[in-house]
N, C-alpha and C. Protein backbone atom coordinates (compact mmCIF):
# COMPACT_ATOMS: atom_id res chain seq x y z
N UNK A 1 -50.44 -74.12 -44.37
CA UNK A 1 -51.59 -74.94 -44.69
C UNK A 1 -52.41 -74.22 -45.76
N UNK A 2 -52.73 -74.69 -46.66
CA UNK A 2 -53.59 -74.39 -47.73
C UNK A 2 -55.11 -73.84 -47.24
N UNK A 3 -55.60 -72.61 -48.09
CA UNK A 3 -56.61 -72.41 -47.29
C UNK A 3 -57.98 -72.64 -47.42
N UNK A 4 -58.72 -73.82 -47.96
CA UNK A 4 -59.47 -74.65 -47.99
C UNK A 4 -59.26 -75.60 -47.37
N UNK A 5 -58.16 -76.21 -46.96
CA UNK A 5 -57.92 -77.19 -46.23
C UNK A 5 -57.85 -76.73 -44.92
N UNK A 6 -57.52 -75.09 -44.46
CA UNK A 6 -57.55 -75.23 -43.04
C UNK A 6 -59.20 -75.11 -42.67
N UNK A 7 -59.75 -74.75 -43.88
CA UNK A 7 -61.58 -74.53 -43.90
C UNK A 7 -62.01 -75.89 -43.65
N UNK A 8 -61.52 -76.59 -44.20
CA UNK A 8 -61.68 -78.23 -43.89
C UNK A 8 -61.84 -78.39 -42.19
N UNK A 9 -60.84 -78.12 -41.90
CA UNK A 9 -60.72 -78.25 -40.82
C UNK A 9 -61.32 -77.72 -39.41
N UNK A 10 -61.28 -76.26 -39.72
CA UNK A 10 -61.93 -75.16 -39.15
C UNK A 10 -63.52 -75.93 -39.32
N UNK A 11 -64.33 -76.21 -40.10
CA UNK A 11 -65.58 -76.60 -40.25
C UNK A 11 -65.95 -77.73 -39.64
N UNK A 12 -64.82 -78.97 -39.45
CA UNK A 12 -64.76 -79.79 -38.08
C UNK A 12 -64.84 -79.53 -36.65
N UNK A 13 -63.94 -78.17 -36.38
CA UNK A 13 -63.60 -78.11 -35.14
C UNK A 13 -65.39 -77.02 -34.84
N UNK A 14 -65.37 -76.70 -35.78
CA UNK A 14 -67.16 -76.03 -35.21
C UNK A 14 -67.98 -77.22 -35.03
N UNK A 15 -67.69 -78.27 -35.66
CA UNK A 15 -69.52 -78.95 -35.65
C UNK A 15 -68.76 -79.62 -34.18
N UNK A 16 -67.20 -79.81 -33.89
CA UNK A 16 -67.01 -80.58 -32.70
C UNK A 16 -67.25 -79.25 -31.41
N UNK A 17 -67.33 -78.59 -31.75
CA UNK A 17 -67.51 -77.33 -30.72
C UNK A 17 -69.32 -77.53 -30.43
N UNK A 18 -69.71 -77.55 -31.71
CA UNK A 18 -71.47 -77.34 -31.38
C UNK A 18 -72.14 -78.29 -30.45
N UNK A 19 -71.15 -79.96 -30.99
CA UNK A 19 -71.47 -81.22 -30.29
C UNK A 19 -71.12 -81.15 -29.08
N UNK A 20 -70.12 -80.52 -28.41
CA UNK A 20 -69.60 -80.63 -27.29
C UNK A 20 -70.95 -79.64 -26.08
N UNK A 21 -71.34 -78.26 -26.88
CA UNK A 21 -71.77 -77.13 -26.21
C UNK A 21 -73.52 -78.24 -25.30
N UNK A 22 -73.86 -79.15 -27.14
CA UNK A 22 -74.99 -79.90 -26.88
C UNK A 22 -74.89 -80.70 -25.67
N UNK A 23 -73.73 -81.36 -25.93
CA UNK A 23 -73.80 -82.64 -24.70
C UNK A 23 -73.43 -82.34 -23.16
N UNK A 24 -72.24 -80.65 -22.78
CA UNK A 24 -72.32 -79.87 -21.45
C UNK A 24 -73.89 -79.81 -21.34
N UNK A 25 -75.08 -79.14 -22.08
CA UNK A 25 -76.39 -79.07 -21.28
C UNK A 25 -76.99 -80.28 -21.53
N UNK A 26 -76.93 -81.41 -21.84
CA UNK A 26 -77.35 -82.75 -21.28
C UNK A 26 -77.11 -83.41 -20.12
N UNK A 27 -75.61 -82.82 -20.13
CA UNK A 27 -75.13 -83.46 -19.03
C UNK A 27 -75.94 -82.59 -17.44
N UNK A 28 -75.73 -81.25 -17.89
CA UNK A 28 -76.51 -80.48 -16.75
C UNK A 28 -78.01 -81.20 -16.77
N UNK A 29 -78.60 -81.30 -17.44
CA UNK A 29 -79.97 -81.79 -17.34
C UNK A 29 -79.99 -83.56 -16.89
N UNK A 30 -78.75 -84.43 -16.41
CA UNK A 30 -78.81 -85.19 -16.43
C UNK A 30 -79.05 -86.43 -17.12
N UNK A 31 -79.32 -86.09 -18.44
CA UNK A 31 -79.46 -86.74 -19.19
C UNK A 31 -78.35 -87.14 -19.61
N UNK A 32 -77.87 -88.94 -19.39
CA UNK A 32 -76.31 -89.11 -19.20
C UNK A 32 -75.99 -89.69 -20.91
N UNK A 33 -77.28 -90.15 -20.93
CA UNK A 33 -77.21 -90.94 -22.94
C UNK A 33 -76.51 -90.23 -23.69
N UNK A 34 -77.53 -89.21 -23.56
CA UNK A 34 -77.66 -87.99 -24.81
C UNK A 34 -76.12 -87.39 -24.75
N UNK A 35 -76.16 -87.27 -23.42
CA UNK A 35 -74.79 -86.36 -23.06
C UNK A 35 -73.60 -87.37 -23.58
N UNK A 36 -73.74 -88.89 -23.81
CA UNK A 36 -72.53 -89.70 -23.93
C UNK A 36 -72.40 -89.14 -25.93
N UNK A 37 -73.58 -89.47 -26.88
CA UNK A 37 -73.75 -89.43 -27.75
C UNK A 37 -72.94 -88.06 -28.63
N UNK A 38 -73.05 -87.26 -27.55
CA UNK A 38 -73.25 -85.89 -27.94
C UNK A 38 -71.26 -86.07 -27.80
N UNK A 39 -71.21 -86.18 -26.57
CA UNK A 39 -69.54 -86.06 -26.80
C UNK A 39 -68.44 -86.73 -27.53
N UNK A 40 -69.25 -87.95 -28.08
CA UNK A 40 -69.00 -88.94 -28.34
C UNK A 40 -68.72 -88.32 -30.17
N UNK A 41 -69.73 -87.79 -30.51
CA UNK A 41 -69.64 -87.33 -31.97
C UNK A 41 -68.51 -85.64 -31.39
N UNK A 42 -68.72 -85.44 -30.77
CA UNK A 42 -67.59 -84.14 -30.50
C UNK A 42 -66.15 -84.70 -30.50
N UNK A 43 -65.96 -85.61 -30.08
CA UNK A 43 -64.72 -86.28 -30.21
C UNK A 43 -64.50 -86.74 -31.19
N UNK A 44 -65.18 -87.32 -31.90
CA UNK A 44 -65.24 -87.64 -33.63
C UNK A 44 -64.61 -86.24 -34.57
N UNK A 45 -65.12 -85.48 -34.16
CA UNK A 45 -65.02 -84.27 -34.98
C UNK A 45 -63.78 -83.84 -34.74
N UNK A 46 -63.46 -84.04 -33.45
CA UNK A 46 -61.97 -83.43 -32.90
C UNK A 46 -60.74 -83.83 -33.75
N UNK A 47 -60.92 -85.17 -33.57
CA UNK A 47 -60.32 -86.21 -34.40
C UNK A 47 -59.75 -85.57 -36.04
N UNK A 48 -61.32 -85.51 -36.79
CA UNK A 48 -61.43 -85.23 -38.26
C UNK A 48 -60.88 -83.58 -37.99
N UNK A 49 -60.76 -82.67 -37.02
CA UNK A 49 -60.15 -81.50 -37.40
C UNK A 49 -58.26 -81.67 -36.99
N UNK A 50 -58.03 -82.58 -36.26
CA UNK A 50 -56.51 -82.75 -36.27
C UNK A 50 -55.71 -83.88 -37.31
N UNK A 51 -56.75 -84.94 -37.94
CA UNK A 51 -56.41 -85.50 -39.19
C UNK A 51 -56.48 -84.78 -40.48
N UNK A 52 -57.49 -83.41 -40.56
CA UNK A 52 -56.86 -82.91 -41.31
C UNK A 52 -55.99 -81.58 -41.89
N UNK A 53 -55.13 -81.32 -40.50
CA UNK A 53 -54.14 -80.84 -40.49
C UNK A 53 -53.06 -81.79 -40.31
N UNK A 54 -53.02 -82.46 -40.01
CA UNK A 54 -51.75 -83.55 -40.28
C UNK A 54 -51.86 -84.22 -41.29
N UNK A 55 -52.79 -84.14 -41.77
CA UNK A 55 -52.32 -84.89 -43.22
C UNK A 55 -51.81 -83.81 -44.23
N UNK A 56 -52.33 -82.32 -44.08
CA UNK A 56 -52.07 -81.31 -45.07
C UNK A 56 -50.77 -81.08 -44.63
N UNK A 57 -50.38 -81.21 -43.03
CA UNK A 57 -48.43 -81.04 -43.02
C UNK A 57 -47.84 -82.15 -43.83
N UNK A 58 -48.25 -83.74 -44.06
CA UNK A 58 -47.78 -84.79 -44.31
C UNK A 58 -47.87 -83.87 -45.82
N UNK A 59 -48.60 -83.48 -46.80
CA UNK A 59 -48.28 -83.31 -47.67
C UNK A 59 -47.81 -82.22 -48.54
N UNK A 60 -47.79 -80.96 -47.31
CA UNK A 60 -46.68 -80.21 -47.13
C UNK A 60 -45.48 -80.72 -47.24
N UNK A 61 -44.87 -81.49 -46.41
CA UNK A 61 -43.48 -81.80 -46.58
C UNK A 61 -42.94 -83.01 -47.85
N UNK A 62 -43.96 -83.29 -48.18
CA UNK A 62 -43.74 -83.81 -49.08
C UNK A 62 -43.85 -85.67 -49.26
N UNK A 63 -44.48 -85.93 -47.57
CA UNK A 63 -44.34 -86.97 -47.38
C UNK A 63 -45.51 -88.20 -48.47
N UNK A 64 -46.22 -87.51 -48.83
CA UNK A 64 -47.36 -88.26 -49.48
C UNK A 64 -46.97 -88.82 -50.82
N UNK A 65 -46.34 -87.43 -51.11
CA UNK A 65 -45.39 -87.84 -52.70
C UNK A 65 -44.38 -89.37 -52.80
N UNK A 66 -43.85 -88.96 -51.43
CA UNK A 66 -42.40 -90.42 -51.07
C UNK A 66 -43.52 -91.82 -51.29
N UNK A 67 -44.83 -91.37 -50.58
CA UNK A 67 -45.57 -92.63 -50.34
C UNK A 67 -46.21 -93.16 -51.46
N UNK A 68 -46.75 -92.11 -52.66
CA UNK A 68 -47.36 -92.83 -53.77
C UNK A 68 -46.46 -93.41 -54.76
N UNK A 69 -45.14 -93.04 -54.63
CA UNK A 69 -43.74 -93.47 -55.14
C UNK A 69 -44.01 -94.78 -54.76
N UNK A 70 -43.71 -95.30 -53.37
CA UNK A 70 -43.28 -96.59 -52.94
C UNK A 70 -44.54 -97.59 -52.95
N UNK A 71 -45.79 -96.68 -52.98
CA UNK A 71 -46.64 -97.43 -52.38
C UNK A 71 -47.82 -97.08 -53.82
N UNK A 72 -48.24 -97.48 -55.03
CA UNK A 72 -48.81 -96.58 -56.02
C UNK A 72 -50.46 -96.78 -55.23
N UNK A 73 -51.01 -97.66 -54.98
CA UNK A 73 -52.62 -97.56 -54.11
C UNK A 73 -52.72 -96.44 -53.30
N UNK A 74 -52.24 -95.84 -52.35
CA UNK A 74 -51.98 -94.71 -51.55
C UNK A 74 -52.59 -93.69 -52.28
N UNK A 75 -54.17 -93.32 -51.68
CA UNK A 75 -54.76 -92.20 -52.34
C UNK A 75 -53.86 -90.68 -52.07
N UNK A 76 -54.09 -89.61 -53.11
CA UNK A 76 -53.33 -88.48 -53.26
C UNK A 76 -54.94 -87.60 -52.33
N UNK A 77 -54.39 -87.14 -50.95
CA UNK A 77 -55.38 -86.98 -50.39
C UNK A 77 -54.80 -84.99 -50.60
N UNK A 78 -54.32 -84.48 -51.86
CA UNK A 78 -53.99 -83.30 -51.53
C UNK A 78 -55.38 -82.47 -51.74
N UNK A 79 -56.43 -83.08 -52.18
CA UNK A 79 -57.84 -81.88 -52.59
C UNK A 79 -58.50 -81.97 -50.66
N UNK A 80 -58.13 -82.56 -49.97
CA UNK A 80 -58.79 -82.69 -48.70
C UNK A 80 -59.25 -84.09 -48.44
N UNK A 81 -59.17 -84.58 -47.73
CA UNK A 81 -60.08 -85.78 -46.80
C UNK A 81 -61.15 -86.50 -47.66
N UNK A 82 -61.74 -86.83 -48.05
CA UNK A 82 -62.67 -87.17 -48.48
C UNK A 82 -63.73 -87.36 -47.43
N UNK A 83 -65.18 -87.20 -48.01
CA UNK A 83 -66.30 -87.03 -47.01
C UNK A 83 -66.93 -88.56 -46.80
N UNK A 84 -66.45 -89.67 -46.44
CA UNK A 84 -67.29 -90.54 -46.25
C UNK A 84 -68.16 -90.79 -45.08
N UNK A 85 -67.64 -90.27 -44.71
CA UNK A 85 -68.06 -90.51 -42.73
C UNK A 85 -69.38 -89.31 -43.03
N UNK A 86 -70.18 -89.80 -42.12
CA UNK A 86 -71.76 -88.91 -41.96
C UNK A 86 -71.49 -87.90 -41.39
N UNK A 87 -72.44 -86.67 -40.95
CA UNK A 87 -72.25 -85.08 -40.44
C UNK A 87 -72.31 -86.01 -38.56
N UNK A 88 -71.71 -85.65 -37.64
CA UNK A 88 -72.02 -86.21 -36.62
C UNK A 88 -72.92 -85.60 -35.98
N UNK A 89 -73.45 -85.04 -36.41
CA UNK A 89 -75.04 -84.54 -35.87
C UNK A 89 -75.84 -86.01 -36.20
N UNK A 90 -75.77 -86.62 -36.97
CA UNK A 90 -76.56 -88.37 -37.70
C UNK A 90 -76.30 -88.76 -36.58
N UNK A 91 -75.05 -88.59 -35.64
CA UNK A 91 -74.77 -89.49 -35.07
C UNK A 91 -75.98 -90.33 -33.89
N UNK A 92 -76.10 -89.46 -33.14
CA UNK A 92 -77.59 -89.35 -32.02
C UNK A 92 -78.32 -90.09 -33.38
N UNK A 93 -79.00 -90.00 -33.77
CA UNK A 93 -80.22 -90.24 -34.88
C UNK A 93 -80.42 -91.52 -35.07
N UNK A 94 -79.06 -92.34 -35.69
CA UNK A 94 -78.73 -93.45 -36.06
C UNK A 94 -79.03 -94.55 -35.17
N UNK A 95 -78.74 -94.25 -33.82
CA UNK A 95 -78.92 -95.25 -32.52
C UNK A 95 -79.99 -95.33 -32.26
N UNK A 96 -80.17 -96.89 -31.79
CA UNK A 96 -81.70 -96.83 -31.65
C UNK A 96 -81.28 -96.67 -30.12
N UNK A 97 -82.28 -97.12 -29.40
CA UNK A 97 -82.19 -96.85 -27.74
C UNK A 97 -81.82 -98.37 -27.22
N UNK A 98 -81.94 -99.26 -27.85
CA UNK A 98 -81.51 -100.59 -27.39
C UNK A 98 -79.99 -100.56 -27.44
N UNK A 99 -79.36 -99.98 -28.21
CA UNK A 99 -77.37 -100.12 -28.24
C UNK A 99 -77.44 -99.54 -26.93
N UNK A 100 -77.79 -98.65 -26.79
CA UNK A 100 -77.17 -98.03 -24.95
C UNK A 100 -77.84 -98.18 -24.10
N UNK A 101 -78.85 -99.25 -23.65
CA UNK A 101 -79.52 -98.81 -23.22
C UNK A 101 -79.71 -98.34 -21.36
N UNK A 102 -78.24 -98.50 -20.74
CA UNK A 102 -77.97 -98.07 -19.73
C UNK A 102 -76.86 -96.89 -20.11
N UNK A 103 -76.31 -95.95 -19.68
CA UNK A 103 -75.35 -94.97 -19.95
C UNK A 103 -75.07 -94.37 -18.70
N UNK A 104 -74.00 -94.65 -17.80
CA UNK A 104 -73.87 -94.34 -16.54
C UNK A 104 -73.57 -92.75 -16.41
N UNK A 105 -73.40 -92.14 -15.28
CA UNK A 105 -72.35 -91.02 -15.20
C UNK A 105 -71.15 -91.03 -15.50
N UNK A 106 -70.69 -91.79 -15.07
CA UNK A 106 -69.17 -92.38 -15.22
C UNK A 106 -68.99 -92.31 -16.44
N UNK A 107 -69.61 -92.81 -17.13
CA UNK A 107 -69.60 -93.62 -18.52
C UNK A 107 -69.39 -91.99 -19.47
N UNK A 108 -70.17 -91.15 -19.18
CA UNK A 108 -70.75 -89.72 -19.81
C UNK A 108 -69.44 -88.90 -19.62
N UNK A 109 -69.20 -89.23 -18.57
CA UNK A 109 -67.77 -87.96 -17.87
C UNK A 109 -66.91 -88.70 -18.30
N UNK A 110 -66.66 -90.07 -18.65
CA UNK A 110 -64.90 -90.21 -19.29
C UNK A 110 -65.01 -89.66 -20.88
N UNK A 111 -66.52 -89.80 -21.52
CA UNK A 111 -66.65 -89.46 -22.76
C UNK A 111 -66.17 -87.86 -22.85
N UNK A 112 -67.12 -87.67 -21.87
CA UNK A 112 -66.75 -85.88 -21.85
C UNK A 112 -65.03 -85.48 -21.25
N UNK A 113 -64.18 -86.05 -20.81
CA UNK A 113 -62.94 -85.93 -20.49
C UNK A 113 -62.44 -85.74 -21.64
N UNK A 114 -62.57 -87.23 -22.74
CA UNK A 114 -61.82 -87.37 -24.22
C UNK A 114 -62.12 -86.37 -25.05
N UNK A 115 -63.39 -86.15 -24.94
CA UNK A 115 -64.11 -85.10 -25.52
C UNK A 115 -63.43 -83.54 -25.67
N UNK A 116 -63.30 -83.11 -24.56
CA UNK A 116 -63.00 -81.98 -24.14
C UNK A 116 -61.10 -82.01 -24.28
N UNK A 117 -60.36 -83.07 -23.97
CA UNK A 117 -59.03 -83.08 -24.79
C UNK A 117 -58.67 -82.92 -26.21
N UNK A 118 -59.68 -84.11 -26.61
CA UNK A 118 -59.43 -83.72 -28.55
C UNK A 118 -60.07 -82.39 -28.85
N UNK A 119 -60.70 -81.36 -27.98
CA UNK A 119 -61.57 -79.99 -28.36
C UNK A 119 -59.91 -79.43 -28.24
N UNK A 120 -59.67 -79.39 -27.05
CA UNK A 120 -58.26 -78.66 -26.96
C UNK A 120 -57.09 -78.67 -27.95
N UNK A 121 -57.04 -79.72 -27.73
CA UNK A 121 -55.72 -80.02 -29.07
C UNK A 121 -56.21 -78.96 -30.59
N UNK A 122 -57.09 -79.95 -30.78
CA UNK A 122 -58.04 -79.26 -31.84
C UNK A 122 -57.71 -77.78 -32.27
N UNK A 123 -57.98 -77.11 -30.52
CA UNK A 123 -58.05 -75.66 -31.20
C UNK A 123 -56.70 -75.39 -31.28
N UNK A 124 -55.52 -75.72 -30.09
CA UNK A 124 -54.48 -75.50 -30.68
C UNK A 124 -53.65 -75.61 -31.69
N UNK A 125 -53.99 -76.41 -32.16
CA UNK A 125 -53.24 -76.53 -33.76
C UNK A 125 -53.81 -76.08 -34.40
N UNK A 126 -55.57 -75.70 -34.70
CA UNK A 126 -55.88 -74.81 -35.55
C UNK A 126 -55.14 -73.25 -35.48
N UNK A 127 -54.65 -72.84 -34.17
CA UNK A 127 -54.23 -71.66 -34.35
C UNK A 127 -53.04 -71.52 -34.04
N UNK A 128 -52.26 -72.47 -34.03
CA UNK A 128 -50.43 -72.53 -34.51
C UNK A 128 -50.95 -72.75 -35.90
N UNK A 129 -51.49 -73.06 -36.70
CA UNK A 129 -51.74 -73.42 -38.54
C UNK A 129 -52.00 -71.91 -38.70
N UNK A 130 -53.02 -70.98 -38.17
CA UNK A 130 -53.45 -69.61 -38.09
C UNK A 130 -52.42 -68.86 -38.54
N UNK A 131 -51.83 -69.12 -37.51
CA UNK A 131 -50.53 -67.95 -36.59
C UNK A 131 -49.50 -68.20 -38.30
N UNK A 132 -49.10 -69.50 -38.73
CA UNK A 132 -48.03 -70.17 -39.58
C UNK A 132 -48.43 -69.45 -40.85
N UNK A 133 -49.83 -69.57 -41.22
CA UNK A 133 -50.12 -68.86 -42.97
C UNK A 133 -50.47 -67.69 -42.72
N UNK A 134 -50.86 -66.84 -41.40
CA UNK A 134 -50.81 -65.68 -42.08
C UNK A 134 -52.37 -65.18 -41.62
């Protein structure tokens, strides 16, 4: 993996680490919203740190090249991801209190389940990518 691109990545799996650390002490404080919000953008992040290591293997192997061949619209995503999506720290910010305005336990702990899977994955492939360049 290229090494701005695993920085790409690596810089995801922190802000999904920071989001996750936020929404465990919400959840301790009971606060089930905050705590949904919080994991909710941690899982977002999880996401954006394993899309972009699979896209940098996809264009490792060469697969992106086959695709702008067959397909010429198919952006050349080899400089990294592009940033359209907001910092998920916005995320909390953006909501007013009327979208949620009930947020169960239940509701908080399946967030925090998904949450805490895409953290895992996350780190493991960041450090099989580690282990691979060196």
């Amino acid at each position: 993996m290229f090494h701005a691109q695993y920085m790409l990545a690596l810089g995801h799996y922190e802000q999904a680490a920071n989001e996750l650390a936020k929404a465990m002490t919400m959840m301790e404080n009971n606060d089930y919203k905050s705590a949904y919000l919080h994991f909710n953008a941690s899982a977002s992040q999880g996401l954006r740190t394993i899309s972009a290591i699979d896209l940098q293997k996809m264009i490792t192997k060469g697969t992106n090249a086959r695709l702008n061949r067959s397909h010429k619209k198919v952006p050349d995503f080899s400089a990294g991801i592009p940033s359209v999506v907001r910092p998920a720290s916005k995320v909390q910010d953006d909501r007013s209190s009327e979208a949620f305005p009930e947020v169960s336990k239940e509701m908080a702990e399946e967030s925090m389940t998904r949450a805490k899977e895409l953290h895992r994955t996350a780190s493991r492939l960041l450090f099989q990518e580690k282990v691979h360049c060196g």
